[in-house]
PDB file of N, CA and C in Angstrom:
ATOM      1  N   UNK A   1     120.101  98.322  96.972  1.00  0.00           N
ATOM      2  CA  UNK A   1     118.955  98.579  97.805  1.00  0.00           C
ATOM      3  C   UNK A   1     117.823  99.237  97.018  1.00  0.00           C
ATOM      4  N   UNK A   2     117.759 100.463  96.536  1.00  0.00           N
ATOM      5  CA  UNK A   2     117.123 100.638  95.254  1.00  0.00           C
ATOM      6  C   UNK A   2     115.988 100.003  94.497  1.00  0.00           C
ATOM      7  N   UNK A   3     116.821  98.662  94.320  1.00  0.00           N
ATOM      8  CA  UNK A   3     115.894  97.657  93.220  1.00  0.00           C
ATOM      9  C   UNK A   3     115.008  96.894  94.678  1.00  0.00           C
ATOM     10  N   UNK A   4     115.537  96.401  95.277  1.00  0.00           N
ATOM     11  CA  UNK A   4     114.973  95.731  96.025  1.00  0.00           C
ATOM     12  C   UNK A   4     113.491  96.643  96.547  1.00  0.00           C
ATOM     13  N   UNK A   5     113.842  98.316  97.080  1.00  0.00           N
ATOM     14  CA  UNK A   5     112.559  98.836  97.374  1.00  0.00           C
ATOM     15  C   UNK A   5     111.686  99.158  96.295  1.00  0.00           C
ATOM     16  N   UNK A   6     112.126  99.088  95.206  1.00  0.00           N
ATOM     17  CA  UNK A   6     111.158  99.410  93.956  1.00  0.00           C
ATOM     18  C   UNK A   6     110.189  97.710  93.689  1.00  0.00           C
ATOM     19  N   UNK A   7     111.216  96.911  94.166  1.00  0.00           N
ATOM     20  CA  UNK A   7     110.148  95.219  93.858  1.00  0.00           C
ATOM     21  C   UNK A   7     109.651  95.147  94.562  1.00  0.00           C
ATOM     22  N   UNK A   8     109.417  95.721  96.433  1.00  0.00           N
ATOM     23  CA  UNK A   8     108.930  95.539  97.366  1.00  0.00           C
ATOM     24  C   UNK A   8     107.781  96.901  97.309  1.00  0.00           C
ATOM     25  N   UNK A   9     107.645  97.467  96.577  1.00  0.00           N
ATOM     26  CA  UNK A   9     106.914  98.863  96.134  1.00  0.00           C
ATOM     27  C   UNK A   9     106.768  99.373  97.774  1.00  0.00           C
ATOM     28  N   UNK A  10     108.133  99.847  98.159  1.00  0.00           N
ATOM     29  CA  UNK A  10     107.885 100.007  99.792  1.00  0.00           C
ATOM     30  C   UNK A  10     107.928 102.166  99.277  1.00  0.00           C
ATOM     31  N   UNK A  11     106.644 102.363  99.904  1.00  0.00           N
ATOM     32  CA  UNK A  11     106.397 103.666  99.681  1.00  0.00           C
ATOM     33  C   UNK A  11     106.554 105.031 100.384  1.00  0.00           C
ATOM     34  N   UNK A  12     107.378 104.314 101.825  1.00  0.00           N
ATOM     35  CA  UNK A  12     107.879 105.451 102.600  1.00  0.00           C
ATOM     36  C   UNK A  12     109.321 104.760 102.800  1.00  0.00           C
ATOM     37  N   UNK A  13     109.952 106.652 102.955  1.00  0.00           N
ATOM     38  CA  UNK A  13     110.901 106.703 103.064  1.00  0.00           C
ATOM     39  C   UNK A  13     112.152 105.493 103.765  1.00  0.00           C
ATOM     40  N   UNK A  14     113.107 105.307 103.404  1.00  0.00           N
ATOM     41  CA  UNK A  14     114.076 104.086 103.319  1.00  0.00           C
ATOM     42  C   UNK A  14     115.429 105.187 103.557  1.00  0.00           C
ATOM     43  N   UNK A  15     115.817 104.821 104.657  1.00  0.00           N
ATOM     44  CA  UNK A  15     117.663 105.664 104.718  1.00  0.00           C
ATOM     45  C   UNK A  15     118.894 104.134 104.614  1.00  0.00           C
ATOM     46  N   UNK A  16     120.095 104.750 104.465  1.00  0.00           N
ATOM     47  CA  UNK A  16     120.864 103.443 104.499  1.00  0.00           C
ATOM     48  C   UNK A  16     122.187 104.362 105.144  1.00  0.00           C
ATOM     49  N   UNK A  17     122.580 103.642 106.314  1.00  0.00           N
ATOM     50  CA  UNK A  17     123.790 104.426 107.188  1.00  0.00           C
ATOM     51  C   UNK A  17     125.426 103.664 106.640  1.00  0.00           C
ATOM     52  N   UNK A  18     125.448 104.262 105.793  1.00  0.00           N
ATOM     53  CA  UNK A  18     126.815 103.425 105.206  1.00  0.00           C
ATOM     54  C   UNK A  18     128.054 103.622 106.273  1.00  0.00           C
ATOM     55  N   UNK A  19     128.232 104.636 107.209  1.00  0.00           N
ATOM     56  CA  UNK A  19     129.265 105.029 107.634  1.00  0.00           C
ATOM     57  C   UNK A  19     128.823 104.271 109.232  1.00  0.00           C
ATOM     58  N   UNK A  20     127.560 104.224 109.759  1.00  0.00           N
ATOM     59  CA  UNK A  20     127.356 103.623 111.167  1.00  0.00           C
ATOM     60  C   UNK A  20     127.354 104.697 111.982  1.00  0.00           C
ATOM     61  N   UNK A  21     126.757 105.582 111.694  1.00  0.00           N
ATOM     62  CA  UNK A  21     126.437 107.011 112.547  1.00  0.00           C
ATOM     63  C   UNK A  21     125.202 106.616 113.210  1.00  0.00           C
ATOM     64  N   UNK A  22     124.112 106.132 112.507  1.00  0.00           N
ATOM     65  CA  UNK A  22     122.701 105.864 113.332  1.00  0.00           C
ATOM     66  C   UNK A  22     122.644 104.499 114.146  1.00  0.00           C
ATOM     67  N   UNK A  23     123.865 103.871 113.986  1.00  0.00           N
ATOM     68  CA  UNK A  23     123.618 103.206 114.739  1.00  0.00           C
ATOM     69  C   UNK A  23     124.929 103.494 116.099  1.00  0.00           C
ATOM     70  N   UNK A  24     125.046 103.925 115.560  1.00  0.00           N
ATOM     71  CA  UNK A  24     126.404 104.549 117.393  1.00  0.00           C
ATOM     72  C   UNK A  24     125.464 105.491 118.125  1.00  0.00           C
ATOM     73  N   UNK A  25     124.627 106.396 117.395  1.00  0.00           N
ATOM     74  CA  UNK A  25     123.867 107.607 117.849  1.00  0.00           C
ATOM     75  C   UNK A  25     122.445 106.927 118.780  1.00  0.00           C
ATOM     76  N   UNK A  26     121.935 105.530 118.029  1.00  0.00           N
ATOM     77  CA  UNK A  26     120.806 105.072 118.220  1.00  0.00           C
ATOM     78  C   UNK A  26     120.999 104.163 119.654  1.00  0.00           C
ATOM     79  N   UNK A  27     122.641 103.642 119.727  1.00  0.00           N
ATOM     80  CA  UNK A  27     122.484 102.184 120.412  1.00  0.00           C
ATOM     81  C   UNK A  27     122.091 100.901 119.355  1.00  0.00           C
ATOM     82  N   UNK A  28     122.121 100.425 118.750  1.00  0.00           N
ATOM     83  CA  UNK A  28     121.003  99.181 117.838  1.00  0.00           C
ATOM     84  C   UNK A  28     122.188  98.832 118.305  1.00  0.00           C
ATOM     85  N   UNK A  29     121.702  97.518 118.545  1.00  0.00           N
ATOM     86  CA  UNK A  29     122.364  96.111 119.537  1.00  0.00           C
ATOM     87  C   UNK A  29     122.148  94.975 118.612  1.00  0.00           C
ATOM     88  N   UNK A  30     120.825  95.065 117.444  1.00  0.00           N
ATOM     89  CA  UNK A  30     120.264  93.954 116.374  1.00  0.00           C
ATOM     90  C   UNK A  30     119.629  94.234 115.531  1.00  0.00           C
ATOM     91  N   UNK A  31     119.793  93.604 114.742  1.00  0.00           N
ATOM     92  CA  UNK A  31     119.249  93.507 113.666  1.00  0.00           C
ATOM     93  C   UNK A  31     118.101  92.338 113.245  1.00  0.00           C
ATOM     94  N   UNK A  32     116.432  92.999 113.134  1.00  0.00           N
ATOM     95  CA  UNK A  32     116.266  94.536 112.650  1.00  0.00           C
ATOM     96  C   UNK A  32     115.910  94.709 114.196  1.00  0.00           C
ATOM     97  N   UNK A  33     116.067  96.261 114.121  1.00  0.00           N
ATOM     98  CA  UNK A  33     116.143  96.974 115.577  1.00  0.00           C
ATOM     99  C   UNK A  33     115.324  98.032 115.295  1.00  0.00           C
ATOM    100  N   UNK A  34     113.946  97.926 115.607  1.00  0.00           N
ATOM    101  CA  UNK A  34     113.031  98.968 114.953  1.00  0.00           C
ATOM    102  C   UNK A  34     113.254 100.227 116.360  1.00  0.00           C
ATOM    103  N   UNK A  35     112.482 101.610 115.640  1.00  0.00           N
ATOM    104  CA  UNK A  35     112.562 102.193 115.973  1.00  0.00           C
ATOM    105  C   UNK A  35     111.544 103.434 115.517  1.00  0.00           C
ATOM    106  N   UNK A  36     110.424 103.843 116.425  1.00  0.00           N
ATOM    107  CA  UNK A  36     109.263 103.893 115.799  1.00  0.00           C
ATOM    108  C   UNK A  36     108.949 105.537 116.090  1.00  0.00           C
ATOM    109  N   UNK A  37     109.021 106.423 115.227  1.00  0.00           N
ATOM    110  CA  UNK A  37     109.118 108.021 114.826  1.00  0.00           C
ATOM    111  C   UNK A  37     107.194 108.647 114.290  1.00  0.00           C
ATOM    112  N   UNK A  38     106.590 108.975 115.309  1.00  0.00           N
ATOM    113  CA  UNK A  38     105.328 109.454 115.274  1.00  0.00           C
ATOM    114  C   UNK A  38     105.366 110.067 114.054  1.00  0.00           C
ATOM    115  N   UNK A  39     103.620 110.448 113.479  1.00  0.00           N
ATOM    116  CA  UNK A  39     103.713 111.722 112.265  1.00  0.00           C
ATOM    117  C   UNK A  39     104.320 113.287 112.797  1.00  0.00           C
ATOM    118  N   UNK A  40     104.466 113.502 114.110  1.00  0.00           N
ATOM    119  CA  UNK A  40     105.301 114.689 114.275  1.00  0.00           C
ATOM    120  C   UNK A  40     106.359 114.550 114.455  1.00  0.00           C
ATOM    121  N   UNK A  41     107.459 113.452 114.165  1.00  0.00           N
ATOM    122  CA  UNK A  41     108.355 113.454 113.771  1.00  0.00           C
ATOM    123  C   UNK A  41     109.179 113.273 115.332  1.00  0.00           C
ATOM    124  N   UNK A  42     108.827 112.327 116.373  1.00  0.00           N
ATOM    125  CA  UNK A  42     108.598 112.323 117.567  1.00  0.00           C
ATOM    126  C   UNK A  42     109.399 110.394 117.562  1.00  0.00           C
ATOM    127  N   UNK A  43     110.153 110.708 118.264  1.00  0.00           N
ATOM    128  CA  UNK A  43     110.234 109.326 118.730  1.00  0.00           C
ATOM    129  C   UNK A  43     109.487 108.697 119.740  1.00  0.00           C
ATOM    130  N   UNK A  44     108.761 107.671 119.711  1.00  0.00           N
ATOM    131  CA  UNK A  44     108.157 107.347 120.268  1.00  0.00           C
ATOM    132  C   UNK A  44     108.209 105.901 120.994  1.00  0.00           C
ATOM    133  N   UNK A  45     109.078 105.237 120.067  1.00  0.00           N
ATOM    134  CA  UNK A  45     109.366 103.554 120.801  1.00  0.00           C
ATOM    135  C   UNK A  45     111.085 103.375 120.513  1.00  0.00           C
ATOM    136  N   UNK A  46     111.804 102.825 121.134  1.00  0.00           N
ATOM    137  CA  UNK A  46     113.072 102.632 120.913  1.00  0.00           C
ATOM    138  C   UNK A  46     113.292 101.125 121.360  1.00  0.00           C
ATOM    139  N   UNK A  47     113.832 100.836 119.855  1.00  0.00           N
ATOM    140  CA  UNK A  47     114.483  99.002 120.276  1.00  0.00           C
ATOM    141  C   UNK A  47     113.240  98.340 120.517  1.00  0.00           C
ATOM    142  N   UNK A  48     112.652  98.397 119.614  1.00  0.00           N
ATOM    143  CA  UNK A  48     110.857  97.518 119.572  1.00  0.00           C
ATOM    144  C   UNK A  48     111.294  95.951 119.719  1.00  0.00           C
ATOM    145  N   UNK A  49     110.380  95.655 120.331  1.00  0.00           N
ATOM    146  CA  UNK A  49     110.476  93.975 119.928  1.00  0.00           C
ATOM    147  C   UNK A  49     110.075  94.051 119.016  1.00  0.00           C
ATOM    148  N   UNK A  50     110.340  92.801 117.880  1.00  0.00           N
ATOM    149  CA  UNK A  50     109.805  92.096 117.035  1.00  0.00           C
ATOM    150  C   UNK A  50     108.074  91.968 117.096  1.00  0.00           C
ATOM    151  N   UNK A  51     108.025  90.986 117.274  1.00  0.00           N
ATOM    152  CA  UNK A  51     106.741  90.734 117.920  1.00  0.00           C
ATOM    153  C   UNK A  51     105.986  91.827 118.483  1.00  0.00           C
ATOM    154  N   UNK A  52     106.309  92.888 118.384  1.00  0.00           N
ATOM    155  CA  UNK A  52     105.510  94.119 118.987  1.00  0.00           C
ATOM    156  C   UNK A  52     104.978  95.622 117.567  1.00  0.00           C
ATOM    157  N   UNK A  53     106.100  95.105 116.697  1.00  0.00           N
ATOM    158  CA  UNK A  53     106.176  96.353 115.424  1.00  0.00           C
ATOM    159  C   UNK A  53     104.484  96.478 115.019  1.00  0.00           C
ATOM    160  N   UNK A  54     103.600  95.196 114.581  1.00  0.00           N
ATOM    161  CA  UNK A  54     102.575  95.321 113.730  1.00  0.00           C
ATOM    162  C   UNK A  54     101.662  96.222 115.291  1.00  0.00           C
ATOM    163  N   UNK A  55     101.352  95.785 116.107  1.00  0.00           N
ATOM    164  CA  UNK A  55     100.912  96.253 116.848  1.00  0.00           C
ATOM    165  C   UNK A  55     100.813  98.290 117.625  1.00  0.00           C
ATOM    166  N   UNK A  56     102.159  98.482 117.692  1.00  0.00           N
ATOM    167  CA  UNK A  56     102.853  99.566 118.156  1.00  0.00           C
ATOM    168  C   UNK A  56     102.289 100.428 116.597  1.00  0.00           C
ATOM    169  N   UNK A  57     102.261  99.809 115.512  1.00  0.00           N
ATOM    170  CA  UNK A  57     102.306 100.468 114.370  1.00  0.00           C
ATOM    171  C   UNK A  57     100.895 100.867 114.566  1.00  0.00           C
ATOM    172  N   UNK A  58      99.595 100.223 114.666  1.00  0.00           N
ATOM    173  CA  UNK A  58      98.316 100.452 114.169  1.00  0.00           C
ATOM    174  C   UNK A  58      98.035 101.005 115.145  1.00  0.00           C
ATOM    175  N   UNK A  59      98.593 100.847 116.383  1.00  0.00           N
ATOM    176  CA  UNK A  59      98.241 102.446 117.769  1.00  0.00           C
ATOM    177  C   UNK A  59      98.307 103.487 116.901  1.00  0.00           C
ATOM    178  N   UNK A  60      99.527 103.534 116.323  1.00  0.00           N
ATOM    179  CA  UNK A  60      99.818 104.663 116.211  1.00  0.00           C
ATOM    180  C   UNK A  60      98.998 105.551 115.196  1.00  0.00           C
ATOM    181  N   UNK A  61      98.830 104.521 114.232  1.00  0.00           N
ATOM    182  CA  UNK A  61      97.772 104.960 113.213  1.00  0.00           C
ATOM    183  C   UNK A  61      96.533 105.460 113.372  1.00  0.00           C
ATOM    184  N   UNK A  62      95.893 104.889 114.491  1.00  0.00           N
ATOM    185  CA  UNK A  62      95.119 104.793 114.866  1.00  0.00           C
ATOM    186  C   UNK A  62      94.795 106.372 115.804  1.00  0.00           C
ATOM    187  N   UNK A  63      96.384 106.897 115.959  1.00  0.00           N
ATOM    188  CA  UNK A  63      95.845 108.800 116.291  1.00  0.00           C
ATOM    189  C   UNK A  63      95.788 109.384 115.607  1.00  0.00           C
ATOM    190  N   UNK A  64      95.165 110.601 116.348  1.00  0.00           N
ATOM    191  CA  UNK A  64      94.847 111.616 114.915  1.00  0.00           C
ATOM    192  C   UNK A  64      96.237 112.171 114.721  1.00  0.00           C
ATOM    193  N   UNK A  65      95.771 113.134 113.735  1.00  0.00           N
ATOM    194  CA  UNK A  65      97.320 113.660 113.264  1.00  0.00           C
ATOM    195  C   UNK A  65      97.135 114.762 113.596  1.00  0.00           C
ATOM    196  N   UNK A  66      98.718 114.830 113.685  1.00  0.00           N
ATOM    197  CA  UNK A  66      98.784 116.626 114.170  1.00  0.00           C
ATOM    198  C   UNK A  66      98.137 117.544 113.446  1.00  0.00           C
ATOM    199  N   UNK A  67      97.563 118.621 113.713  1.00  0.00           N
ATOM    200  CA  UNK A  67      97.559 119.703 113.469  1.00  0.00           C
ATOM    201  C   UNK A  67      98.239 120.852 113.135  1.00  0.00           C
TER     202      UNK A  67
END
């Protein structure tokens, strides 16, 4: 996984649940099963559609940031 995020120059944080804790804790039913965590560290969408991530994403961007 590693190489792959270093060729994809993906620049935020990346976890990997080897044991299946986040996903017993989360519910994920599929794969990929987004799951969308505000800048305060806030959950904010659970089990995104597909078709909904680019969207849900640039709302979000689109607030200010905490203080």
């Amino acid at each position: 996984m590693p190489d792959f995020i270093s060729e994809q120059e993906i620049s935020y944080p990346v976890a990997i649940d080897t044991i299946g804790e986040t996903v017993e804790v989360f519910h994920v039913d599929s794969y990929p099963d987004y799951y969308i965590i505000d800048r305060s560290g806030d959950l904010r969408v659970a089990d995104l559609a597909n078709s909904e991530l680019e969207r849900v994403i640039m709302i979000l961007l689109d607030e200010k940031a905490p203080d």
